[in-house]
PDB file of N, CA and C in Angstrom:
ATOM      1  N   UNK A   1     -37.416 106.572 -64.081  1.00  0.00           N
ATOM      2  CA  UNK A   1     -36.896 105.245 -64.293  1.00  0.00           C
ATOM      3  C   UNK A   1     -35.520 105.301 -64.969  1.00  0.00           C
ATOM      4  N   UNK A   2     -35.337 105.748 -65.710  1.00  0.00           N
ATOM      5  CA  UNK A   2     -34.082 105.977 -66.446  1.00  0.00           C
ATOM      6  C   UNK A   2     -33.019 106.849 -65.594  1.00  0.00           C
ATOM      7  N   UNK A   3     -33.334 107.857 -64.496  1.00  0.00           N
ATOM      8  CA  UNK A   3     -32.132 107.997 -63.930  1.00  0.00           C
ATOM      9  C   UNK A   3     -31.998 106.787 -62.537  1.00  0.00           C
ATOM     10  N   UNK A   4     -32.735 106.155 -62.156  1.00  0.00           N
ATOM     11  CA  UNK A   4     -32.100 104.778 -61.787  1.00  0.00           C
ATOM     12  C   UNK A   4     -31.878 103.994 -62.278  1.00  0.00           C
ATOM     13  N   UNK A   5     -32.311 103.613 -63.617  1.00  0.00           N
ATOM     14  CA  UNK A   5     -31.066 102.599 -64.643  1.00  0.00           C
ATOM     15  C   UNK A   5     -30.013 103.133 -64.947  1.00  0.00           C
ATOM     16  N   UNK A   6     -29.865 104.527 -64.928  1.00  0.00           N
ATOM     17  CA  UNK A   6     -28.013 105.622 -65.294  1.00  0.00           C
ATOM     18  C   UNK A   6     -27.359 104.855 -64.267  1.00  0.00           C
ATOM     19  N   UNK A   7     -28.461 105.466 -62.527  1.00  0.00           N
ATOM     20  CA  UNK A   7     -27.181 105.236 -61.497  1.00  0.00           C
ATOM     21  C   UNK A   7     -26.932 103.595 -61.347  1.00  0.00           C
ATOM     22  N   UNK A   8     -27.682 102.953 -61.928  1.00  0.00           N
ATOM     23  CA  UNK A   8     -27.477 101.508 -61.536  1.00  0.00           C
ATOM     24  C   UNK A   8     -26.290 101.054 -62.509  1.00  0.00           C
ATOM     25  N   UNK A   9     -26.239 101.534 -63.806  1.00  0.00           N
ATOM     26  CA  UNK A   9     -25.033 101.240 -64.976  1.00  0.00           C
ATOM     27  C   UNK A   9     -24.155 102.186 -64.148  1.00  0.00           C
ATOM     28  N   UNK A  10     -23.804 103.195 -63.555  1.00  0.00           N
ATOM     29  CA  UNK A  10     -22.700 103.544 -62.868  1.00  0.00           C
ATOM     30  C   UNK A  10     -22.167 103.121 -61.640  1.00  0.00           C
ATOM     31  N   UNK A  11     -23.343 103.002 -61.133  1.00  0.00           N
ATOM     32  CA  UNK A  11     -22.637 101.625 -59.798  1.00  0.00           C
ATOM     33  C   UNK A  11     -21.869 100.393 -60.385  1.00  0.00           C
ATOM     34  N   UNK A  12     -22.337 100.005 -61.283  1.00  0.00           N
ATOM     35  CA  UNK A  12     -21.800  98.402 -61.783  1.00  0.00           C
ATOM     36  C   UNK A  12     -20.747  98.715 -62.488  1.00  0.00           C
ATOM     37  N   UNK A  13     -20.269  99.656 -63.338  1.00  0.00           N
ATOM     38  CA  UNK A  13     -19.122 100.515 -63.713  1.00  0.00           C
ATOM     39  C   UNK A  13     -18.187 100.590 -62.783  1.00  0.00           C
ATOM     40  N   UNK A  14     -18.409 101.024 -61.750  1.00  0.00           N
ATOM     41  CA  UNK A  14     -17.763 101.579 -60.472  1.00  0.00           C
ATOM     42  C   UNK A  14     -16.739 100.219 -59.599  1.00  0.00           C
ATOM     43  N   UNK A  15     -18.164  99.191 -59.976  1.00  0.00           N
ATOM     44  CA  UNK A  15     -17.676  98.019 -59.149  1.00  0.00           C
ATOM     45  C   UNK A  15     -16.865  97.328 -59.441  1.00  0.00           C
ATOM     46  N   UNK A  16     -17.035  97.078 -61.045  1.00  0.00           N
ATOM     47  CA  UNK A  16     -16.064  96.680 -61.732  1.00  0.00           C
ATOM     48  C   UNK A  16     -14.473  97.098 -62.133  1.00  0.00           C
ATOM     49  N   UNK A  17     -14.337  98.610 -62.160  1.00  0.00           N
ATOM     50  CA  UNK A  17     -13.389  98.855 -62.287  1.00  0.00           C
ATOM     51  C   UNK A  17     -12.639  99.274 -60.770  1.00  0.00           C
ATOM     52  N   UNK A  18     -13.157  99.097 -59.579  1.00  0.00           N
ATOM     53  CA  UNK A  18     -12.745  98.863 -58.508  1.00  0.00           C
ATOM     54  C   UNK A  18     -12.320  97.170 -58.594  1.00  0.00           C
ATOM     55  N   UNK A  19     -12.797  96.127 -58.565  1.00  0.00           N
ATOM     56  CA  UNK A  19     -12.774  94.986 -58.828  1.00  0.00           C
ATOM     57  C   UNK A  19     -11.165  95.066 -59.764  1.00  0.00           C
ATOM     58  N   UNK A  20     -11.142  95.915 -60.885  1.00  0.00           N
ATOM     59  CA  UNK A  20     -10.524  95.594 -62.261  1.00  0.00           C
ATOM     60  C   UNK A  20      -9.235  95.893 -61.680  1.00  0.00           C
ATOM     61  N   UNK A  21      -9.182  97.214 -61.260  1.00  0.00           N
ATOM     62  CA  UNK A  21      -7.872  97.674 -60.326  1.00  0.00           C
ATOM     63  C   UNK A  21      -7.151  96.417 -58.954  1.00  0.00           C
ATOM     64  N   UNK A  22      -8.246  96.136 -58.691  1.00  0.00           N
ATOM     65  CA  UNK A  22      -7.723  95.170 -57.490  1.00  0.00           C
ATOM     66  C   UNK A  22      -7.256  93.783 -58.022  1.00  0.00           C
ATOM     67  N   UNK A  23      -7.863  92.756 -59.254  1.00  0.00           N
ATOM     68  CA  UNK A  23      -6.824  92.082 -59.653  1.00  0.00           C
ATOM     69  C   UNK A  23      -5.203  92.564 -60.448  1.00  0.00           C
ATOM     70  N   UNK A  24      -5.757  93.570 -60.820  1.00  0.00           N
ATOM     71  CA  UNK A  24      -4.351  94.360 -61.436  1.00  0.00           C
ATOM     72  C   UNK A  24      -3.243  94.623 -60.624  1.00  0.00           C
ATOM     73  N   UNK A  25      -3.531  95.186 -59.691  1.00  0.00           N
ATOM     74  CA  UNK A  25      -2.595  95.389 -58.212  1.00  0.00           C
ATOM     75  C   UNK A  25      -2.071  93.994 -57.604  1.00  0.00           C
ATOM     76  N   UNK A  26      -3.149  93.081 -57.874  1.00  0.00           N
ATOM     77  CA  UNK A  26      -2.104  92.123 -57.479  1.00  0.00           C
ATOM     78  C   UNK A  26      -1.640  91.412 -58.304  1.00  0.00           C
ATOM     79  N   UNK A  27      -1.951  91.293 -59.320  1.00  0.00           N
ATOM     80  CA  UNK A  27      -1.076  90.610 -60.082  1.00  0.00           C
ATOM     81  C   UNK A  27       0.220  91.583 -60.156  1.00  0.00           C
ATOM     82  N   UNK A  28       0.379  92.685 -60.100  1.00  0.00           N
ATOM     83  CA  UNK A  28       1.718  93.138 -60.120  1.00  0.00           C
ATOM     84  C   UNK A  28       2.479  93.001 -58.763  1.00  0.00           C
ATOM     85  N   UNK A  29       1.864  92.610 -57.539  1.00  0.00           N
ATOM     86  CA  UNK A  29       2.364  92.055 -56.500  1.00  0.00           C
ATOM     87  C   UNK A  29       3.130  90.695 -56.751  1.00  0.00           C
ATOM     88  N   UNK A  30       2.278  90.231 -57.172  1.00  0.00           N
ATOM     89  CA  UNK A  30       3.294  88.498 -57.989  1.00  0.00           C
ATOM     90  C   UNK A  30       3.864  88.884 -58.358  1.00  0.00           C
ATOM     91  N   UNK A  31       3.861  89.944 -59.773  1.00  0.00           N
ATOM     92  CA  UNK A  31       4.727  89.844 -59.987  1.00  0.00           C
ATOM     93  C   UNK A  31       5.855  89.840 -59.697  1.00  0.00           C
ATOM     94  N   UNK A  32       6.296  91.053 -59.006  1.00  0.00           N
ATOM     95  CA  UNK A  32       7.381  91.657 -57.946  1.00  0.00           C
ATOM     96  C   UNK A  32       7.724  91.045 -56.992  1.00  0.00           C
ATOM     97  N   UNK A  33       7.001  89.503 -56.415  1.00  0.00           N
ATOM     98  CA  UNK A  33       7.256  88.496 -55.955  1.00  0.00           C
ATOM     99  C   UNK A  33       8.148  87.408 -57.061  1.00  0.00           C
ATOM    100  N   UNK A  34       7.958  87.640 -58.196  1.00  0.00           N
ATOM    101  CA  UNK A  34       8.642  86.894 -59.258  1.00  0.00           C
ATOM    102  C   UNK A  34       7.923  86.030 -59.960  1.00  0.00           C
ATOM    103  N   UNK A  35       6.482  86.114 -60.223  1.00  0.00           N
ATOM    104  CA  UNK A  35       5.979  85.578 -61.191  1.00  0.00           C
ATOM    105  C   UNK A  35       5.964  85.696 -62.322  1.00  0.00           C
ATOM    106  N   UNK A  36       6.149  84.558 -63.214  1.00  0.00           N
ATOM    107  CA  UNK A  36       5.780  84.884 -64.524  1.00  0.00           C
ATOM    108  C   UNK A  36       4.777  85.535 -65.185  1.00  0.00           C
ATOM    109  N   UNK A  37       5.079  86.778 -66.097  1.00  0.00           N
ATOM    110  CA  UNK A  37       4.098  87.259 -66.684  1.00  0.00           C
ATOM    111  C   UNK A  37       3.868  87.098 -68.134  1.00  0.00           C
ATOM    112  N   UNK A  38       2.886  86.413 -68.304  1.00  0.00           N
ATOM    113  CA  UNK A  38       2.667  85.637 -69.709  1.00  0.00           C
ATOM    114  C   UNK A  38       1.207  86.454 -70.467  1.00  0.00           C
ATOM    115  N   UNK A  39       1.528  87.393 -71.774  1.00  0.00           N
ATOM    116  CA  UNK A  39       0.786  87.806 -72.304  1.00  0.00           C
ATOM    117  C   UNK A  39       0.132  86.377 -73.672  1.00  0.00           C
ATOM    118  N   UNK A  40      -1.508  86.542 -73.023  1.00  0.00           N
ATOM    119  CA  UNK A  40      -2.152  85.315 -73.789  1.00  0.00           C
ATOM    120  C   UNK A  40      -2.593  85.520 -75.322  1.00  0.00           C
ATOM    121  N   UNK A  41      -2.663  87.447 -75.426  1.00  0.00           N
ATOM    122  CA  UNK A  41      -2.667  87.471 -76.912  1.00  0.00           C
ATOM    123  C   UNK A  41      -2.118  87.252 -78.434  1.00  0.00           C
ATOM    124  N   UNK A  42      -2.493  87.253 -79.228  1.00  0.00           N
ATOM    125  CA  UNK A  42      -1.827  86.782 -80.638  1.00  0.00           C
ATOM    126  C   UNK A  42      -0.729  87.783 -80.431  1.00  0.00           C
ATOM    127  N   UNK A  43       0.896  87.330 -81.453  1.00  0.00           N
ATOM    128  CA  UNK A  43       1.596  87.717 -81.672  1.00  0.00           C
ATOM    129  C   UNK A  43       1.439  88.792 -82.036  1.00  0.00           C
ATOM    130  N   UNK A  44       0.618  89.503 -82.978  1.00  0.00           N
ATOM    131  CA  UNK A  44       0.375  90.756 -83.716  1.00  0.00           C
ATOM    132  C   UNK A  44      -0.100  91.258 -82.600  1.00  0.00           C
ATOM    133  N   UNK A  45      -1.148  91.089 -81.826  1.00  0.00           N
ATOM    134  CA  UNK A  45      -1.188  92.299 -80.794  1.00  0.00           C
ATOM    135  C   UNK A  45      -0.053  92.367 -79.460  1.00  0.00           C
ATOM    136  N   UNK A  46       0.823  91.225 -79.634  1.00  0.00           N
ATOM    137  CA  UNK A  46       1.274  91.889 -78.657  1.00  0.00           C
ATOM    138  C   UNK A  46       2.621  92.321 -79.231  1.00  0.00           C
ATOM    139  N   UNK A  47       2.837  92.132 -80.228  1.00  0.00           N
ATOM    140  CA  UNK A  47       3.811  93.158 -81.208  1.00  0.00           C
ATOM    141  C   UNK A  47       3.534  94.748 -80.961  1.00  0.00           C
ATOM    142  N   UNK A  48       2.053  94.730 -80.899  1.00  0.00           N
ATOM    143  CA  UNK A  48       1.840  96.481 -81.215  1.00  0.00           C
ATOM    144  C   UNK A  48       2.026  97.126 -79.727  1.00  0.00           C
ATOM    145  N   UNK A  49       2.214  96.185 -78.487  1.00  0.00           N
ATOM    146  CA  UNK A  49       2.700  96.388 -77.385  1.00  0.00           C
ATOM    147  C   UNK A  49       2.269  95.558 -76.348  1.00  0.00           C
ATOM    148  N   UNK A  50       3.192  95.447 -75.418  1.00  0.00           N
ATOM    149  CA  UNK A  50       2.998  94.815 -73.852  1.00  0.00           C
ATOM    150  C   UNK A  50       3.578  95.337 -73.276  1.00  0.00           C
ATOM    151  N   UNK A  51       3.157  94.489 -71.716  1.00  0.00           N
ATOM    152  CA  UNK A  51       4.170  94.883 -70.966  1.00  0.00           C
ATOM    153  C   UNK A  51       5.456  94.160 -70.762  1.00  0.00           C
ATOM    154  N   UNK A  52       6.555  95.091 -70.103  1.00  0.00           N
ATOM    155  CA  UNK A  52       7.751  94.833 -69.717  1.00  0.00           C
ATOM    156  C   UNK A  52       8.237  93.497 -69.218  1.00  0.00           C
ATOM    157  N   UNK A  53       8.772  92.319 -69.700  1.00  0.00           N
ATOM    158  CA  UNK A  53       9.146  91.596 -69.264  1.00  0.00           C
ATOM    159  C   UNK A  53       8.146  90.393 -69.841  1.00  0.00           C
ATOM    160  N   UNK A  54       7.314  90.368 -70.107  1.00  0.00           N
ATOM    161  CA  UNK A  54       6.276  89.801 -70.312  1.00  0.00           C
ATOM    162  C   UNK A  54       6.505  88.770 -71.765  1.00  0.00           C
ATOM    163  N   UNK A  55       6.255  87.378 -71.255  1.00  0.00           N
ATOM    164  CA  UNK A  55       6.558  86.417 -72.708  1.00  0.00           C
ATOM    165  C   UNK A  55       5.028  85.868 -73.248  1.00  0.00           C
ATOM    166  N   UNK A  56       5.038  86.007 -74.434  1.00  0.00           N
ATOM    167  CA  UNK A  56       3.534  85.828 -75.261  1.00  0.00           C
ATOM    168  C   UNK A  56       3.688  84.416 -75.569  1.00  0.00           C
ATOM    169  N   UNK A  57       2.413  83.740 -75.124  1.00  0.00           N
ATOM    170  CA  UNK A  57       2.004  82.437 -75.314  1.00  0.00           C
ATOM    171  C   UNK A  57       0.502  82.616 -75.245  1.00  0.00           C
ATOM    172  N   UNK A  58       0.178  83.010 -76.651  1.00  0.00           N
ATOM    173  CA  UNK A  58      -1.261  83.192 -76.857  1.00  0.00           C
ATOM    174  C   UNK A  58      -1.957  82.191 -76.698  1.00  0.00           C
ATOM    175  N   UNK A  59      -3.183  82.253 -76.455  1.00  0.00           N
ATOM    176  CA  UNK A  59      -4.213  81.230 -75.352  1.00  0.00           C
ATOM    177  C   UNK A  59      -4.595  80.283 -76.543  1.00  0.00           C
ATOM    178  N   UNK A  60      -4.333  80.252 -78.255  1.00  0.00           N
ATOM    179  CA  UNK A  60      -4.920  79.211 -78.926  1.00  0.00           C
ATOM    180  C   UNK A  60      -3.563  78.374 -78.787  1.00  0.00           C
ATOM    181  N   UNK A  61      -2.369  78.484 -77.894  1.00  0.00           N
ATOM    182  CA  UNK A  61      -1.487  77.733 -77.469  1.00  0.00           C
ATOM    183  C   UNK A  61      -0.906  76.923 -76.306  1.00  0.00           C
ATOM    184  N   UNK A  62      -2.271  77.259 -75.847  1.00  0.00           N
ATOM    185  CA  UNK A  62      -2.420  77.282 -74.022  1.00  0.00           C
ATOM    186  C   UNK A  62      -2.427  76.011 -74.089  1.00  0.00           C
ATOM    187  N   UNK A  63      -3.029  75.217 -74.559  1.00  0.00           N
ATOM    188  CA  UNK A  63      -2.575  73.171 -74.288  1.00  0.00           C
ATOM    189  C   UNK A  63      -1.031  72.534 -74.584  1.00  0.00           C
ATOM    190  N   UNK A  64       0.020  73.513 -74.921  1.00  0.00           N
ATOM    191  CA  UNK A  64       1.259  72.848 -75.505  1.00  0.00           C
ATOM    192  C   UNK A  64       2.040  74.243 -74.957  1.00  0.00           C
ATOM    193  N   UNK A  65       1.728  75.264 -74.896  1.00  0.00           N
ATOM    194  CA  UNK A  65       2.845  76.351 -74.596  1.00  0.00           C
ATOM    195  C   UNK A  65       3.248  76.055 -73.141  1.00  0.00           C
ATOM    196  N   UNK A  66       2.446  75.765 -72.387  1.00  0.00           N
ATOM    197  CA  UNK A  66       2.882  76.273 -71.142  1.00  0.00           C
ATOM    198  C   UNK A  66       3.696  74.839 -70.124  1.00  0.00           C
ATOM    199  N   UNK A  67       3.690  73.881 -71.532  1.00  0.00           N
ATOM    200  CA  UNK A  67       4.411  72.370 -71.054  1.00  0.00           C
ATOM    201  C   UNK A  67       5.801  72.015 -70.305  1.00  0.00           C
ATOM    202  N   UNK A  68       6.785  72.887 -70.436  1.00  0.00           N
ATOM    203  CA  UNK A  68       7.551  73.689 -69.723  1.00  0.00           C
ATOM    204  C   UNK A  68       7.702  74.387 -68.516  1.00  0.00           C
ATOM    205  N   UNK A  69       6.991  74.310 -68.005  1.00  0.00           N
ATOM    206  CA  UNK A  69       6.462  75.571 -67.246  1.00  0.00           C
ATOM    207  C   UNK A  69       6.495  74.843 -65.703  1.00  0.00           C
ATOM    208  N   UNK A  70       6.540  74.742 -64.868  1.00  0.00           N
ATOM    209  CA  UNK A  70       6.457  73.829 -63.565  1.00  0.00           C
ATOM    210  C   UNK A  70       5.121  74.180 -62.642  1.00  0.00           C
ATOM    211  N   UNK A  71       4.121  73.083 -62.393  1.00  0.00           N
ATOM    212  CA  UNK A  71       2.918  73.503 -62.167  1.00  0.00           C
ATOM    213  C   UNK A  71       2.709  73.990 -61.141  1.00  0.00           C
ATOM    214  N   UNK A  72       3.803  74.121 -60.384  1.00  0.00           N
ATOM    215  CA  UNK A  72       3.894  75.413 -58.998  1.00  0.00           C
ATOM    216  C   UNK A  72       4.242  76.549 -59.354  1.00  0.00           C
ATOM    217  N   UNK A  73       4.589  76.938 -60.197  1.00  0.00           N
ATOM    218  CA  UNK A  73       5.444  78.284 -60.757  1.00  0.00           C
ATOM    219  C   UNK A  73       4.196  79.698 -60.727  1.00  0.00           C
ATOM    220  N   UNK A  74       4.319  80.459 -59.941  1.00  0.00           N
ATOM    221  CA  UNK A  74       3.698  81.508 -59.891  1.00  0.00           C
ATOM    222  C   UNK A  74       3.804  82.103 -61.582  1.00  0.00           C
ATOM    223  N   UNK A  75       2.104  82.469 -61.888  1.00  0.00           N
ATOM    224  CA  UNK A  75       1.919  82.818 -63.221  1.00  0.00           C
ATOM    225  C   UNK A  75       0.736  83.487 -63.035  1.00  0.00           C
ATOM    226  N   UNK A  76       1.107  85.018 -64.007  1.00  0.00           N
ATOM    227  CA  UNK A  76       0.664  86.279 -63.902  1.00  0.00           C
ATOM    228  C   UNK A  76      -0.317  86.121 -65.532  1.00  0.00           C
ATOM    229  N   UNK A  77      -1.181  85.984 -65.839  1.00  0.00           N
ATOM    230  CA  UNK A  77      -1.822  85.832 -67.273  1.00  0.00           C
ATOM    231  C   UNK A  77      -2.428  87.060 -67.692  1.00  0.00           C
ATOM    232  N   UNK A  78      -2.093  88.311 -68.887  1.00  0.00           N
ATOM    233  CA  UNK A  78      -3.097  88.883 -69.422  1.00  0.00           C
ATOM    234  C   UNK A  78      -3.194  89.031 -70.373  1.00  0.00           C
ATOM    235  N   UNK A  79      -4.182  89.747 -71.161  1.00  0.00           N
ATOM    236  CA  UNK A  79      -4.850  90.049 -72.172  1.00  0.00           C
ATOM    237  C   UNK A  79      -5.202  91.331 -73.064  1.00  0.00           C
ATOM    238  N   UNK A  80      -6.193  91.750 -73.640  1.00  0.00           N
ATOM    239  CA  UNK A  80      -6.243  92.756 -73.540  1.00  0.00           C
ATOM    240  C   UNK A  80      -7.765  93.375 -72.982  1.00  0.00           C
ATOM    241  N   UNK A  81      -8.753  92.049 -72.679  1.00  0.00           N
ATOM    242  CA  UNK A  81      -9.732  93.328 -72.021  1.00  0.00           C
ATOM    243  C   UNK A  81      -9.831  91.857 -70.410  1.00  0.00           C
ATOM    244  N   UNK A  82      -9.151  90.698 -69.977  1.00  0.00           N
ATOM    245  CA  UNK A  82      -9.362  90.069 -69.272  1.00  0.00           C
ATOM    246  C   UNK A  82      -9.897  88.840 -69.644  1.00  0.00           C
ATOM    247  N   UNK A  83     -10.438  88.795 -70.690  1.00  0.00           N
ATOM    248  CA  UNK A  83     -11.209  87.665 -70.857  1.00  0.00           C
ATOM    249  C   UNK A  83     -10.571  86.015 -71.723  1.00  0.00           C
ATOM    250  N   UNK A  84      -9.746  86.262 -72.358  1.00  0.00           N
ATOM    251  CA  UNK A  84      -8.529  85.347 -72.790  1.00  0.00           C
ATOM    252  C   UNK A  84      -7.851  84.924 -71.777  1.00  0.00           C
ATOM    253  N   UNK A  85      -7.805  86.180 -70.866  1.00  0.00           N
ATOM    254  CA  UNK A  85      -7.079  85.809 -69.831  1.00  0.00           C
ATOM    255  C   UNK A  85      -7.343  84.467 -68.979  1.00  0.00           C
ATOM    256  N   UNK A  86      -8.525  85.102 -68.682  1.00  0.00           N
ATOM    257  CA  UNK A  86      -9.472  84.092 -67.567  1.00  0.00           C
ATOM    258  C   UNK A  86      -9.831  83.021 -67.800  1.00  0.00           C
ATOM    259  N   UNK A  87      -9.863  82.452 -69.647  1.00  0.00           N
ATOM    260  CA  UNK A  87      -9.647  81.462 -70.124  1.00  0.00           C
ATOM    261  C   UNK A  87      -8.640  81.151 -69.824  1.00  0.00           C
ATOM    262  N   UNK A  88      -7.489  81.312 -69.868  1.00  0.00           N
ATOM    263  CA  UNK A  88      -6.385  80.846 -69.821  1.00  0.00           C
ATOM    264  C   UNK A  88      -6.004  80.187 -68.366  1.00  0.00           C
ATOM    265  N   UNK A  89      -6.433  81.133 -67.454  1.00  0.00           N
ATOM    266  CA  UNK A  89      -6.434  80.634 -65.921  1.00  0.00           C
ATOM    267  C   UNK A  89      -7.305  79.463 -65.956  1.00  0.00           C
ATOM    268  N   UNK A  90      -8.296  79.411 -66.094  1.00  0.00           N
ATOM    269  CA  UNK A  90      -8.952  78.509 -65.898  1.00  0.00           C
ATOM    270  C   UNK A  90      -8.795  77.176 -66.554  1.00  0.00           C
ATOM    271  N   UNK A  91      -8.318  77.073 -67.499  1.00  0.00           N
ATOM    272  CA  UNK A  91      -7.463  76.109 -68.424  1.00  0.00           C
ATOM    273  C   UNK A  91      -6.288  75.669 -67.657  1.00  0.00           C
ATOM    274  N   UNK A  92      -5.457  75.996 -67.039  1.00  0.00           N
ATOM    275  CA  UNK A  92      -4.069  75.880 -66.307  1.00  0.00           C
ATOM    276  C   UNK A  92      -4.514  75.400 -64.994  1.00  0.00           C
ATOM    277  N   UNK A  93      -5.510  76.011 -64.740  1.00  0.00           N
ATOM    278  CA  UNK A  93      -5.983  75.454 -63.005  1.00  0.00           C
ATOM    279  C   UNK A  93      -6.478  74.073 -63.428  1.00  0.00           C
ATOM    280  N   UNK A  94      -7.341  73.962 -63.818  1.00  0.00           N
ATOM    281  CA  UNK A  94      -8.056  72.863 -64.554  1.00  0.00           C
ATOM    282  C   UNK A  94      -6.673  71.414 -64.712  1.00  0.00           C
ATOM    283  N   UNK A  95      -5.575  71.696 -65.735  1.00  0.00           N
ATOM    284  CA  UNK A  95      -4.779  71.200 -65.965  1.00  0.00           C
ATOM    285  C   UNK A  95      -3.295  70.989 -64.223  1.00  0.00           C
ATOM    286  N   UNK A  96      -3.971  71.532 -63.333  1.00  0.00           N
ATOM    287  CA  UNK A  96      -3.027  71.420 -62.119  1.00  0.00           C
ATOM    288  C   UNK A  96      -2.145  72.656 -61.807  1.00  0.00           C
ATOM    289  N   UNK A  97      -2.356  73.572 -62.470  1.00  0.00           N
ATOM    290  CA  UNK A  97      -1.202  74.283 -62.252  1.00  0.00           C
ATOM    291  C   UNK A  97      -1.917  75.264 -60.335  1.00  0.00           C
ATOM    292  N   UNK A  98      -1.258  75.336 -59.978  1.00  0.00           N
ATOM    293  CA  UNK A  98      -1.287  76.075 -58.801  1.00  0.00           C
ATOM    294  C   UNK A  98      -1.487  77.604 -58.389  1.00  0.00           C
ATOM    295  N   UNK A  99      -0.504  78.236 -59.257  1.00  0.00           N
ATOM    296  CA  UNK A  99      -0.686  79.930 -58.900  1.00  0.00           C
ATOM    297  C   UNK A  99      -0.952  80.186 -59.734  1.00  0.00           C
ATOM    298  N   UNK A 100      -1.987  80.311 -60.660  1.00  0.00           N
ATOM    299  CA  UNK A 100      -2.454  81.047 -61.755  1.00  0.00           C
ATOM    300  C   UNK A 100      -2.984  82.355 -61.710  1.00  0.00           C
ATOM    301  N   UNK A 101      -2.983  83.573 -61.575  1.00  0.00           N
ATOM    302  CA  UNK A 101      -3.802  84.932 -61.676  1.00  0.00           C
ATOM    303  C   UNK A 101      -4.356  85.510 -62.756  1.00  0.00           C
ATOM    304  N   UNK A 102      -5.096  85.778 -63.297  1.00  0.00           N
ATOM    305  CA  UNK A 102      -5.555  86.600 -64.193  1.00  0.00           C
ATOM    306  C   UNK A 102      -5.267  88.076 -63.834  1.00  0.00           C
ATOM    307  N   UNK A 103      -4.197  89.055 -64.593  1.00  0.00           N
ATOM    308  CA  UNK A 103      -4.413  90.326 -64.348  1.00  0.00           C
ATOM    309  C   UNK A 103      -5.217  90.987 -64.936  1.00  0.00           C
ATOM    310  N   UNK A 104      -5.771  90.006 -65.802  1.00  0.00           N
ATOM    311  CA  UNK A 104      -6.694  91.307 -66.535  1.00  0.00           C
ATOM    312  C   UNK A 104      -6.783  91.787 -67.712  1.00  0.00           C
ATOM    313  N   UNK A 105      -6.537  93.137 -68.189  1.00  0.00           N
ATOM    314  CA  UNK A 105      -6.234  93.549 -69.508  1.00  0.00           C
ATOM    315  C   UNK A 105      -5.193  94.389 -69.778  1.00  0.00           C
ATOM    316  N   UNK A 106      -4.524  94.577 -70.818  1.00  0.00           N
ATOM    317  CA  UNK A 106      -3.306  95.173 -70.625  1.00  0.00           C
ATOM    318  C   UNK A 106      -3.655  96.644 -69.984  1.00  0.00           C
ATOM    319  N   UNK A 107      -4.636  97.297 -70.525  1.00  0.00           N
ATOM    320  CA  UNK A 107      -4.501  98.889 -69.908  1.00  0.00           C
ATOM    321  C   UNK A 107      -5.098  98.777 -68.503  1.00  0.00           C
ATOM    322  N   UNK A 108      -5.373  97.867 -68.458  1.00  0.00           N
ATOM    323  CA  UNK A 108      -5.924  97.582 -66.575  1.00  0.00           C
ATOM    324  C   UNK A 108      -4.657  97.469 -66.093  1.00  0.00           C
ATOM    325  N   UNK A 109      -3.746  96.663 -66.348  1.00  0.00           N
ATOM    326  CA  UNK A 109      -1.980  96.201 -65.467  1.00  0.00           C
ATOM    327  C   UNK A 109      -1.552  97.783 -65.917  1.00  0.00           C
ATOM    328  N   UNK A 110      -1.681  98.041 -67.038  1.00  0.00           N
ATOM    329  CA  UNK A 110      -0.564  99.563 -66.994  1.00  0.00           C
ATOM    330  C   UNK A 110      -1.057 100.701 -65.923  1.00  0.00           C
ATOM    331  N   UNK A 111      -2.313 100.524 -65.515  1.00  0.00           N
ATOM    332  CA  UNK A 111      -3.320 101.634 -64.975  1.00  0.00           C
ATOM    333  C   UNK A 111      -2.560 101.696 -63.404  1.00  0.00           C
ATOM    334  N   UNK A 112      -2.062 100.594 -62.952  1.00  0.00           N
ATOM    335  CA  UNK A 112      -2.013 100.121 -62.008  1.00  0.00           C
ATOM    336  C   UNK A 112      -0.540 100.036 -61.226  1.00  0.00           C
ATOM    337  N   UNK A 113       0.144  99.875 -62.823  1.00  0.00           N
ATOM    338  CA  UNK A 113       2.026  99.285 -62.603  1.00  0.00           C
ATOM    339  C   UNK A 113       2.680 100.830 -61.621  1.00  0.00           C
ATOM    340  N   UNK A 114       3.071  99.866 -60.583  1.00  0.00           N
ATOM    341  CA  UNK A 114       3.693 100.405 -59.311  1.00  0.00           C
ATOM    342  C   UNK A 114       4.688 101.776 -59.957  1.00  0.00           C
TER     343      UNK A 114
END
């Protein structure tokens, strides 16, 4: 029983970070199409790093940061494990915005960057 609960936690491992790679890849396709890439974490983490190009509008700012912003405007959102992220998408879609992506987490987009 336990080496089919191993292979079953490694299949779902597997799937996911197949899955994890494939929003990552495209969100760096937007990007390189010219989307905005907006890191959703607090200032302090994304002080200790992001990526390139990338403007921080952390997600407890997501109702007033992104007011600016034109609700067609291709927008690249991450985080650091995806999940701020996906708040954040879903908050913006919700609110009208159009191209929203979640890439994910930051070492998922770096895993990935072309």
């Amino acid at each position: 029983m336990k080496i089919k609960a191993g292979l079953c936690l490694l299949l779902s491992m597997l799937s996911f970070s197949c899955w994890a790679s494939e929003r990552s890849e495209q969100a760096w396709a937007l990007v390189e199409q010219g989307a905005l890439l907006i890191d959703v974490r607090t200032p302090g983490e994304f002080s200790q790093g992001h990526l390139t190009d990338a403007a921080n509008l952390p997600l407890s700012t997501v109702e007033t940061a992104f007011a600016n912003i034109d609700k067609d405007t291709p927008i690249v959102v991450y985080c650091r494990s995806g999940a701020r992220s996906g708040r954040a998408m879903s908050y913006l879609q919700q609110e009208g915005y159009t191209q929203v992506h979640n890439g994910g987490g930051l070492e998922e987009m770096l895993s990935t960057k072309p």
